[in-house]
Protein backbone atom coordinates (compact mmCIF):
# COMPACT_ATOMS: atom_id res chain seq x y z
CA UNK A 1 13.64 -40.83 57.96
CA UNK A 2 17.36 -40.71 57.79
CA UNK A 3 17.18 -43.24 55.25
CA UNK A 4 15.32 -40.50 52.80
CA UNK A 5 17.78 -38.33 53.96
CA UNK A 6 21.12 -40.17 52.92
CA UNK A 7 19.36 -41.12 49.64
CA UNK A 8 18.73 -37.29 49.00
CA UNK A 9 21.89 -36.49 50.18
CA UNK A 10 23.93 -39.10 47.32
CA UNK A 11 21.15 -38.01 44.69
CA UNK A 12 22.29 -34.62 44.83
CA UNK A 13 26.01 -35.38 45.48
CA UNK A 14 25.44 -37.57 41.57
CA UNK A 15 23.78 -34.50 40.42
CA UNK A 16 26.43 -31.94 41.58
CA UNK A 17 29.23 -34.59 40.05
CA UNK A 18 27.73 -34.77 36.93
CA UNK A 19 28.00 -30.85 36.63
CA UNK A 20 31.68 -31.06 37.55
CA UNK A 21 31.57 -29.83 40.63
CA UNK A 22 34.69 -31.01 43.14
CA UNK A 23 33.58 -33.38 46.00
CA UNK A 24 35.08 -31.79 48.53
CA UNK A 25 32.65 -28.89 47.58
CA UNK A 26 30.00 -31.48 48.18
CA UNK A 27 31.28 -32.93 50.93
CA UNK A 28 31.87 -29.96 52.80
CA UNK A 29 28.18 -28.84 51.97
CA UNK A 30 27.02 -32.19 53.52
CA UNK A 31 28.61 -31.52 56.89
CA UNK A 32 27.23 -27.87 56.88
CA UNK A 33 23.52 -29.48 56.52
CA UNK A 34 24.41 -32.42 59.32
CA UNK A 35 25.83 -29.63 61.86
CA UNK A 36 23.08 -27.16 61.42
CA UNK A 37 20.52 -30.34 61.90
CA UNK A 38 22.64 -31.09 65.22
CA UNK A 39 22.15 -27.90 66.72
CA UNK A 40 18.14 -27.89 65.91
C-alpha cells in the first residue's frame, strides 16, 4: 500500500511541475498529507 502511495505521490508532484508550480509548494503539501496520515 505505501508503494501506491509514493507512486501517487511523484505522479502528482510530475503533474504539479509540469504546470510550473515550485517544489517546495509540493513538497510542503507532501508533508501536510504524511502528518495528517500520522495522527489517524
Amino acid at each position: 500500500m505505501q508503494l501506491v502511495i509514493q507512486s501517487t505521490q511523484q505522479l502528482t508532484q510530475a503533474v504539479l511541475l509540469n504546470q510550473g508550480i515550485p517544489l517546495e509548494y509540493v513538497l510542503q503539501q507532501n508533508s501536510d498529507i504524511t502528518n495528517s496520515r500520522k495522527h489517524i
